[in-house]
N, C-alpha and C. Protein backbone atom coordinates (compact mmCIF):
# COMPACT_ATOMS: atom_id res chain seq x y z
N UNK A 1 0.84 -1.17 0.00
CA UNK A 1 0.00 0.00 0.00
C UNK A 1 0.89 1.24 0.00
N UNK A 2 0.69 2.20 -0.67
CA UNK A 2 1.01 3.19 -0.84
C UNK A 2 0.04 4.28 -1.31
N UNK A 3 0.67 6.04 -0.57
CA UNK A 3 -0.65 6.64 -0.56
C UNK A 3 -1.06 7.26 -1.94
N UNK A 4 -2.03 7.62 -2.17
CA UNK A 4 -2.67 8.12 -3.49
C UNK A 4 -3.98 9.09 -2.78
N UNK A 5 -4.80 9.01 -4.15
CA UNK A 5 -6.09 9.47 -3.88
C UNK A 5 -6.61 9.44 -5.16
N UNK A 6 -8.18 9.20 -5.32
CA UNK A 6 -8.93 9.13 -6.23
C UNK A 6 -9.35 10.05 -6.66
N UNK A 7 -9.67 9.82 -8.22
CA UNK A 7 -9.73 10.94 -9.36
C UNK A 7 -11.31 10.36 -9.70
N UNK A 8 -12.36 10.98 -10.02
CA UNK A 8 -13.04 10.64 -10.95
C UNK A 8 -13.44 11.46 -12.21
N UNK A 9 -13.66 11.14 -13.66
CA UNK A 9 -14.43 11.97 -14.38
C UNK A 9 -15.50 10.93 -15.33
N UNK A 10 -16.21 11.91 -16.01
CA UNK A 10 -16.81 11.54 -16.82
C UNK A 10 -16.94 12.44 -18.17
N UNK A 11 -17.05 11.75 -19.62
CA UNK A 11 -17.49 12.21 -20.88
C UNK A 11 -18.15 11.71 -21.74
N UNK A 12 -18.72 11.91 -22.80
CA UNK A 12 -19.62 11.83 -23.90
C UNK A 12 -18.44 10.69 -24.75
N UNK A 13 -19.06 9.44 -25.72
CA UNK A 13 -18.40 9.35 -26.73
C UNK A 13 -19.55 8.88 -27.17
N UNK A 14 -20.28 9.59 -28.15
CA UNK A 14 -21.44 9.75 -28.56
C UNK A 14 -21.31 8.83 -30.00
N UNK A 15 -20.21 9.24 -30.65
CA UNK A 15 -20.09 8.16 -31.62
C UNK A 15 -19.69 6.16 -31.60
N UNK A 16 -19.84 5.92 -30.36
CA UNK A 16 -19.09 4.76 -30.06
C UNK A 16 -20.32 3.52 -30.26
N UNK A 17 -21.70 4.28 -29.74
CA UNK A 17 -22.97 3.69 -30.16
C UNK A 17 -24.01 4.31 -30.30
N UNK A 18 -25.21 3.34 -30.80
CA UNK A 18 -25.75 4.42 -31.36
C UNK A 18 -27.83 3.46 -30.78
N UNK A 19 -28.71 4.32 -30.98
CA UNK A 19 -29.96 3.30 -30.57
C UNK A 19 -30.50 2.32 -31.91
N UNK A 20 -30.38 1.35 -32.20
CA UNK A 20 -30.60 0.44 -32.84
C UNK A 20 -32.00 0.32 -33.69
N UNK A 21 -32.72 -0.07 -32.73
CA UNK A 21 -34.31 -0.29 -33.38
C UNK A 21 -34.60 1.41 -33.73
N UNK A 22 -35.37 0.82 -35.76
CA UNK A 22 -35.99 2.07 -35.97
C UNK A 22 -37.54 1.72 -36.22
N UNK A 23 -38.66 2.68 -36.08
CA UNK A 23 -39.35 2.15 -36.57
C UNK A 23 -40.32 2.84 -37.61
N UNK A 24 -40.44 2.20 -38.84
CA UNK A 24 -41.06 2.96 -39.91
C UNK A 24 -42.39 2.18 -40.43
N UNK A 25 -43.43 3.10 -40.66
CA UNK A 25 -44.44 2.56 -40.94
C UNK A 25 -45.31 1.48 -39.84
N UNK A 26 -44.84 1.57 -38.69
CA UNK A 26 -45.11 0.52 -37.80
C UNK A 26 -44.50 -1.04 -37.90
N UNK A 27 -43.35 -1.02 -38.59
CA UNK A 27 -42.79 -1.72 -38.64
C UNK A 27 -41.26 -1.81 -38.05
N UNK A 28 -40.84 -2.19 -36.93
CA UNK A 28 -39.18 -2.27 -36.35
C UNK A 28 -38.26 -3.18 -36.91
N UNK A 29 -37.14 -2.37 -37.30
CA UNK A 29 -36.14 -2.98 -37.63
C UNK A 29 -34.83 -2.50 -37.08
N UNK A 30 -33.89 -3.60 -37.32
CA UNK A 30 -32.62 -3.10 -36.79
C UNK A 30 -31.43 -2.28 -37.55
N UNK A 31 -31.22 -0.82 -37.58
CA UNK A 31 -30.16 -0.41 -38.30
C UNK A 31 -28.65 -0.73 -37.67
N UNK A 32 -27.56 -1.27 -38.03
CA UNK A 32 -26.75 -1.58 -38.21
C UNK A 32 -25.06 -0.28 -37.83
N UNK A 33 -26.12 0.49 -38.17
CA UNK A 33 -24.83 1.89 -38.53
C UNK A 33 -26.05 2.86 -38.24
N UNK A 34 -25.47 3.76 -37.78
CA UNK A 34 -26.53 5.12 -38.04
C UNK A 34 -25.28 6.63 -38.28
N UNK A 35 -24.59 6.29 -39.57
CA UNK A 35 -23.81 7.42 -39.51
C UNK A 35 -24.50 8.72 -39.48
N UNK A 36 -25.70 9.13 -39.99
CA UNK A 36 -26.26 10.34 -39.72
C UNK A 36 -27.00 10.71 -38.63
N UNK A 37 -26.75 9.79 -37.82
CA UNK A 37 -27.56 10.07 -36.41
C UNK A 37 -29.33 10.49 -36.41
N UNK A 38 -29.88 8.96 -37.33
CA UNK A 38 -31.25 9.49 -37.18
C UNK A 38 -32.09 8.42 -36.15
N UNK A 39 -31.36 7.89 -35.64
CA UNK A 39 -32.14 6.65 -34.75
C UNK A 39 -32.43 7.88 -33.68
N UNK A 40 -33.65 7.71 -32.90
CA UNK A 40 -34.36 8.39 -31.69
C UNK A 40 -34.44 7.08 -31.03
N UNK A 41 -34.64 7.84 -29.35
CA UNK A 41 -34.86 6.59 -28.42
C UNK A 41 -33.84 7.27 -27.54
N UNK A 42 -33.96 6.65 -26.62
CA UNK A 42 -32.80 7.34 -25.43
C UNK A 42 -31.51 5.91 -25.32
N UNK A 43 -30.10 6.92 -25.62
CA UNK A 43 -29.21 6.51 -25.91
C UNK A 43 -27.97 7.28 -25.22
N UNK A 44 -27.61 6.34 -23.98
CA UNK A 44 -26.73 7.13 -22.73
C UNK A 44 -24.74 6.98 -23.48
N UNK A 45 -24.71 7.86 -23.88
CA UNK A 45 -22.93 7.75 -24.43
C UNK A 45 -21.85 8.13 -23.12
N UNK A 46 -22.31 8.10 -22.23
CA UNK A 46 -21.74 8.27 -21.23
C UNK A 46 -20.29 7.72 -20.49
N UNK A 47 -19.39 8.06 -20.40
CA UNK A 47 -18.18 6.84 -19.88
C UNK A 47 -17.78 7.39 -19.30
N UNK A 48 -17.93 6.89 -17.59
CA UNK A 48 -17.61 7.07 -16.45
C UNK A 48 -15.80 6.53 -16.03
N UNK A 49 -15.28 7.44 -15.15
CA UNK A 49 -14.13 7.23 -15.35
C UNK A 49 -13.85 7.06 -13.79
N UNK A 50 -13.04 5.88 -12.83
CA UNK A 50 -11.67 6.26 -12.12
C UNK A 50 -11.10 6.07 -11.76
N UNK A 51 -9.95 6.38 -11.21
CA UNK A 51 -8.80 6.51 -10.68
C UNK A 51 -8.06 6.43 -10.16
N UNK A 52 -6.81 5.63 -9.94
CA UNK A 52 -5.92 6.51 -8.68
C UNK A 52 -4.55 6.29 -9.16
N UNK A 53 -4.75 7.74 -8.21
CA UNK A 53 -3.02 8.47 -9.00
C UNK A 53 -2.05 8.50 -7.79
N UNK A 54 -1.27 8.30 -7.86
CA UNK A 54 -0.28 8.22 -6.69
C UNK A 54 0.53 9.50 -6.59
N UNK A 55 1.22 9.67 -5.23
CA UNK A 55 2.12 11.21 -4.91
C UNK A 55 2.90 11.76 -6.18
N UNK A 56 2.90 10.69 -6.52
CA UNK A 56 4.35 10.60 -7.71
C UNK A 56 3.84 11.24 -8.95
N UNK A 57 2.58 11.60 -9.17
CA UNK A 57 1.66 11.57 -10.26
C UNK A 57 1.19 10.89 -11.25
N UNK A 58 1.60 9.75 -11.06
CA UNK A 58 1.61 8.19 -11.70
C UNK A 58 0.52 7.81 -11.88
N UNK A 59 -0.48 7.47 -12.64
CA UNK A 59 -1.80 7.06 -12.44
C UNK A 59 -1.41 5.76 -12.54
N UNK A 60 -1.70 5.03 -11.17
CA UNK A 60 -1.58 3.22 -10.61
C UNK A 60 -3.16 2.30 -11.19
N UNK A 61 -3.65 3.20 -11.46
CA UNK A 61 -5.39 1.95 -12.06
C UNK A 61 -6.32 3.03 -12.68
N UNK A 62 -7.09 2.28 -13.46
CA UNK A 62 -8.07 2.98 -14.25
C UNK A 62 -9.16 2.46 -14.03
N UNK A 63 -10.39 2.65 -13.56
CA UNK A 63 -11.58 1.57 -14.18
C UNK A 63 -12.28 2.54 -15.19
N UNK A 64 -12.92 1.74 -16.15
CA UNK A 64 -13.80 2.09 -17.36
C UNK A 64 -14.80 1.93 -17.04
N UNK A 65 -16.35 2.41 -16.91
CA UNK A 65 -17.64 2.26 -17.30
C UNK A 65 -18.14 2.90 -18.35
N UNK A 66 -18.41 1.90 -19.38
CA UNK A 66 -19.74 2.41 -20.46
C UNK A 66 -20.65 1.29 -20.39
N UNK A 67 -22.31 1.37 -20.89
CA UNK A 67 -23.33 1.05 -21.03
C UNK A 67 -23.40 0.23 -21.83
N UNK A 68 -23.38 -0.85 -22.64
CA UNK A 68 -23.55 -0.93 -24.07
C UNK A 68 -24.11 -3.01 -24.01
N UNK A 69 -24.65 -2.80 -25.51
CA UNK A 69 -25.14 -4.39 -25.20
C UNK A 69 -24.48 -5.24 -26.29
N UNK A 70 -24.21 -6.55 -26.30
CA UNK A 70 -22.99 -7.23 -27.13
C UNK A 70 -23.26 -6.97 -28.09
N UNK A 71 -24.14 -6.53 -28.82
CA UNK A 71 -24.54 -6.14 -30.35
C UNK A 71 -23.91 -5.15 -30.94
N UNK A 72 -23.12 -4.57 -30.08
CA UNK A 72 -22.39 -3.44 -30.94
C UNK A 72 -21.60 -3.70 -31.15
N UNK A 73 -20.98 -4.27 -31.88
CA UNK A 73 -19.62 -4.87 -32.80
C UNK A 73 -20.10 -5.49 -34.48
N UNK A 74 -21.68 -5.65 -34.07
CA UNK A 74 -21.98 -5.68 -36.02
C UNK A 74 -22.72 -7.27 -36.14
N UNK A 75 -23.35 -7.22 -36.86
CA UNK A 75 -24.22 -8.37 -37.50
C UNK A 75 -23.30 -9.65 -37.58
N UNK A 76 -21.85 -9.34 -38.24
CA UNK A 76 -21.24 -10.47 -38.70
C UNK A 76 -19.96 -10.62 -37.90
N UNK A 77 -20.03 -10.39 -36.57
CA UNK A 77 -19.00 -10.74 -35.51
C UNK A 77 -20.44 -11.75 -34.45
N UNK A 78 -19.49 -13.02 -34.55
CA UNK A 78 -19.90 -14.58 -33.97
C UNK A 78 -19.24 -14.86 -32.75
C-alpha cells in the first residue's frame, strides 16, 4: 500500500454507439450503422471514469464504465 487518492471523471463518446431499433411505418427494424444520427430513443454515451493516481503523479489503475449491449460490434461478428 502506498498513498494516493482518487480521481473521478466523466465524458460523452457519442459516436461509439448508437440506438438500434428504428421504426417505420409501424414496422421495427434493426439499423446496423446510423452514420447520420437518425435513430431516436434514449441513448446514454456516457463513460464514467476512475482513478488513482499516486504522490508521484503516476496514475496506478483505471476503471472504465460504459453502457452498451454485445450487439455493438456488427451483424457479422460470432
Amino acid at each position: 500500500m502506498c498513498p494516493g487518492s482518487f480521481e473521478v471523471a466523466a465524458t460523452k463518446a457519442a459516436r461509439l454507439g448508437h440506438n438500434r431499433p428504428v421504426i417505420e411505418n409501424g414496422v421495427c427494424r434493426d439499423e446496423w450503422e446510423d452514420l447520420a444520427g437518425t435513430q431516436t430513443g434514449f441513448f446514454d454515451s456516457t463513460v464514467l471514469l476512475i482513478g488513482v493516481r499516486r504522490t508521484d503523479g503516476r496514475l496506478d489503475a483505471l476503471v472504465v464504465n460504459y453502457g452498451c449491449h454485445p450487439v455493438t460490434l456488427g451483424p457479422k461478428n460470432l
